[in-house]
N, C-alpha and C. Protein backbone atom coordinates (compact mmCIF):
# COMPACT_ATOMS: atom_id res chain seq x y z
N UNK A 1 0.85 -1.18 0.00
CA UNK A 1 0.00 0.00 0.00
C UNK A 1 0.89 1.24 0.00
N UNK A 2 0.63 1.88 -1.04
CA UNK A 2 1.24 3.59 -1.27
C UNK A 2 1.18 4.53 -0.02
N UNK A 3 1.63 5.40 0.06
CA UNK A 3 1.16 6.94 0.74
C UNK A 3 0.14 7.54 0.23
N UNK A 4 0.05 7.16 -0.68
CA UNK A 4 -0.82 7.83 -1.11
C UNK A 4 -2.40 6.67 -1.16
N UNK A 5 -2.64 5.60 -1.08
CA UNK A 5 -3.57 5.06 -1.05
C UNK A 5 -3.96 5.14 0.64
N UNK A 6 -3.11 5.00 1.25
CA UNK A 6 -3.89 5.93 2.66
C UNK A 6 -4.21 7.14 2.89
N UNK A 7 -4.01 7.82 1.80
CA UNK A 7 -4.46 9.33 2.24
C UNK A 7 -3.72 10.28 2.24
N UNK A 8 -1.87 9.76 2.47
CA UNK A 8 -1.13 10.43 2.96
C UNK A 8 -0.31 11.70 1.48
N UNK A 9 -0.47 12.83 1.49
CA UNK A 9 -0.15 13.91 0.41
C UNK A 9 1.36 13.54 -0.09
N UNK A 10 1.63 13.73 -0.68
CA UNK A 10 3.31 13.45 -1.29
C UNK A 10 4.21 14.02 -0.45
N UNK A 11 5.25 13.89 -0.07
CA UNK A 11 6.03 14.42 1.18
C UNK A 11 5.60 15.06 2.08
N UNK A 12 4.99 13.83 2.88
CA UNK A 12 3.70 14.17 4.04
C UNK A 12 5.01 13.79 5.18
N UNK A 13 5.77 12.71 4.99
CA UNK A 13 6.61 12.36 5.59
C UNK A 13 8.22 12.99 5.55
N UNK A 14 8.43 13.76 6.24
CA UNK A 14 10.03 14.59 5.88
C UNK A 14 11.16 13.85 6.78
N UNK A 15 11.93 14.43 6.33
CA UNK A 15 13.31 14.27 6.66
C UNK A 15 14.20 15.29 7.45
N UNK A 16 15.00 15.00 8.37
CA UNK A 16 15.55 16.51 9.33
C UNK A 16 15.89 17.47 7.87
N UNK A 17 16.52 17.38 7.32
CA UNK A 17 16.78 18.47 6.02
C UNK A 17 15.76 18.95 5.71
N UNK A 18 14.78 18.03 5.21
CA UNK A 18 13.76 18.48 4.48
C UNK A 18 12.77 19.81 5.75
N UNK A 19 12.73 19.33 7.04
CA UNK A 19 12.04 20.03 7.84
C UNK A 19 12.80 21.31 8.23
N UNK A 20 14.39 21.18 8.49
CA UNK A 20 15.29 22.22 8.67
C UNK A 20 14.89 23.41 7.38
N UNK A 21 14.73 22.86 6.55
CA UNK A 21 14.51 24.04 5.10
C UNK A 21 13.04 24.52 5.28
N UNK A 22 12.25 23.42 5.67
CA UNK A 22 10.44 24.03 5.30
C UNK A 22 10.93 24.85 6.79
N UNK A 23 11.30 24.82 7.59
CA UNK A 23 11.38 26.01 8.95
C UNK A 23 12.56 26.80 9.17
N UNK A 24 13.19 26.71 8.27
CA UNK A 24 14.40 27.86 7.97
C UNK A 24 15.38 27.83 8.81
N UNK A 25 15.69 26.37 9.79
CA UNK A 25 16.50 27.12 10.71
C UNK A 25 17.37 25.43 10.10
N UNK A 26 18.55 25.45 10.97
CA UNK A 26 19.13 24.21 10.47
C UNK A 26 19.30 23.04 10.61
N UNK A 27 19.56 22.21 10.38
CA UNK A 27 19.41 21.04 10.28
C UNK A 27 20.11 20.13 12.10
N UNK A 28 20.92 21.10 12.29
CA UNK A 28 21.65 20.60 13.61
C UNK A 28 20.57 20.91 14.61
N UNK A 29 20.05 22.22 14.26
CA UNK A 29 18.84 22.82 15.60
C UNK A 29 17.51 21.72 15.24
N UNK A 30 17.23 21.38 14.63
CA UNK A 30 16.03 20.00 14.24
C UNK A 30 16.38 18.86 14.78
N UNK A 31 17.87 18.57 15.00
CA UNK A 31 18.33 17.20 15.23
C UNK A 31 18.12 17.35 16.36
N UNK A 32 18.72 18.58 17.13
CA UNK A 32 18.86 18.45 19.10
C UNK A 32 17.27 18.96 19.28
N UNK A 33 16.67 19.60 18.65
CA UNK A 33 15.00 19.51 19.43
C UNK A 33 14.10 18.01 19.56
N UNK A 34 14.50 17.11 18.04
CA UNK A 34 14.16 15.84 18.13
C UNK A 34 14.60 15.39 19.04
N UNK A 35 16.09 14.93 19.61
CA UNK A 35 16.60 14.22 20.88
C UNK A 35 15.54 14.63 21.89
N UNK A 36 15.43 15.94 21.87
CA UNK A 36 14.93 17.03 23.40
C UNK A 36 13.62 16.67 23.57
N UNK A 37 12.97 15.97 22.42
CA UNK A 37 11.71 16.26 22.13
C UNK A 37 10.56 17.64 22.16
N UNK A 38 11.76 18.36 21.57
CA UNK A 38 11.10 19.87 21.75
C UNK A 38 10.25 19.59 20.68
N UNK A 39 10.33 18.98 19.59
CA UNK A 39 9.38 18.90 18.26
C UNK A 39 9.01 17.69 17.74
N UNK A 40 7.76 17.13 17.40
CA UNK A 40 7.25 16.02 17.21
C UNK A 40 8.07 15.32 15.94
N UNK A 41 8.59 14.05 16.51
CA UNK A 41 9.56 13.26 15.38
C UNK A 41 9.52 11.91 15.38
N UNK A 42 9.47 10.77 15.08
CA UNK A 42 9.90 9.65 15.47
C UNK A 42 11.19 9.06 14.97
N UNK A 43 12.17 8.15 15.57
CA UNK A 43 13.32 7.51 15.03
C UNK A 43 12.89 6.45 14.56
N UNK A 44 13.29 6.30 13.35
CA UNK A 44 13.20 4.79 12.57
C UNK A 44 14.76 4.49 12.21
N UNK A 45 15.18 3.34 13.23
CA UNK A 45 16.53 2.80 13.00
C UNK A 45 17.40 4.25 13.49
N UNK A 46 18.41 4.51 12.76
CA UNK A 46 19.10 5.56 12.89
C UNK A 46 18.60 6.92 12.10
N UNK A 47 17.22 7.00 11.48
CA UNK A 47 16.93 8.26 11.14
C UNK A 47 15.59 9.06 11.65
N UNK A 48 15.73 10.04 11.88
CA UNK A 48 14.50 10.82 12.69
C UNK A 48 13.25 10.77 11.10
N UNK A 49 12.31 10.91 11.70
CA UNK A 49 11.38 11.11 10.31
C UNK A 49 10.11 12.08 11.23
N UNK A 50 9.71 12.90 10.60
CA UNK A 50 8.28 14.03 10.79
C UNK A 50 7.31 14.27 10.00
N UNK A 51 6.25 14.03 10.18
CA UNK A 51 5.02 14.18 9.79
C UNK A 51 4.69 15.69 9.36
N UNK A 52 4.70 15.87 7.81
CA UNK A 52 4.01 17.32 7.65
C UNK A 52 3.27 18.29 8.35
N UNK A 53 2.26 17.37 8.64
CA UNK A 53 0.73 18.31 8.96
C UNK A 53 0.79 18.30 10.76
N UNK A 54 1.58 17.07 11.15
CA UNK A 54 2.10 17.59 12.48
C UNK A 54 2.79 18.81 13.12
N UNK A 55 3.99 18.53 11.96
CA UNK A 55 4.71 19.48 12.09
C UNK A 55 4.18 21.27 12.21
N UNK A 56 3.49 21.10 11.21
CA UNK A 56 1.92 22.38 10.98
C UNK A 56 1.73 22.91 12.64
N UNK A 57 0.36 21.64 12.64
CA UNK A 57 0.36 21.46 14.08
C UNK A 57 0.81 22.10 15.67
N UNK A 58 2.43 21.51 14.96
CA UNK A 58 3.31 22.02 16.71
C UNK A 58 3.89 23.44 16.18
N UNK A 59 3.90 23.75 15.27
CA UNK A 59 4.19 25.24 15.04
C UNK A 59 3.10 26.14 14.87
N UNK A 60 2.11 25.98 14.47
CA UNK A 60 0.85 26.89 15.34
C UNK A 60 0.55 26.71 16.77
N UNK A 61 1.00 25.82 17.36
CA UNK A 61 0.80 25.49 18.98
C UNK A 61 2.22 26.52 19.36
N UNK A 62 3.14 26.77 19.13
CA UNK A 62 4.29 27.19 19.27
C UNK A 62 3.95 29.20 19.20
N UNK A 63 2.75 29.15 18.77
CA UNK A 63 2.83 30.96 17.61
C UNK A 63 1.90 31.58 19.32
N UNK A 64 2.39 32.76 19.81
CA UNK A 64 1.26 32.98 21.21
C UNK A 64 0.27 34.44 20.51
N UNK A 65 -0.51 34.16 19.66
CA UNK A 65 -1.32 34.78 18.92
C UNK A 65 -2.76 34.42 19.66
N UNK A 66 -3.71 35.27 19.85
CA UNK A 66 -3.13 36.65 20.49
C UNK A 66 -2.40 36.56 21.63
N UNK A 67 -1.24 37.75 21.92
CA UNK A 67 -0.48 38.01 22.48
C UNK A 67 -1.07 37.23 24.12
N UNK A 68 -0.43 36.89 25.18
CA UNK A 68 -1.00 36.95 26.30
C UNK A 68 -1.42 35.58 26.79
N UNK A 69 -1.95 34.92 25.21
CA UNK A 69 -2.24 33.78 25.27
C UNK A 69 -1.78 32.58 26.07
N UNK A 70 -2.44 32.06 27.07
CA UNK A 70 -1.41 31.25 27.78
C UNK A 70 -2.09 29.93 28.14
């Protein structure tokens, strides 16, 4: 079964690079928040992997709009 026969959009599933670039910061700061679990990731074998729309997700949970918000 595809990614796409479950539902899942074409690079729904990223890679620390791939997520370091869609969030602009780098690839080393993605690696130590995964360890930290500052940001939603799972390890498969020796590579971290992240969910697109998660990722979405924990970065609107991350935004304190409106201000105060707590």
């Amino acid at each position: 079964m595809s990614g796409n026969e479950r539902g899942l959009a074409p690079n729904e599933i990223l890679t620390i690079d791939e997520v370091a670039e869609y969030l602009r910061l780098t690839p080393q700061t993605i690696y130590k928040w995964a360890q930290e679990k500052r940001i939603p990731a799972v390890k498969l074998g020796k590579e971290w992997r992240f969910r697109r729309s998660v990722i979405d997700k924990w970065f609107d949970d991350q935004l304190q709009w409106p201000p105060g918000r707590e």
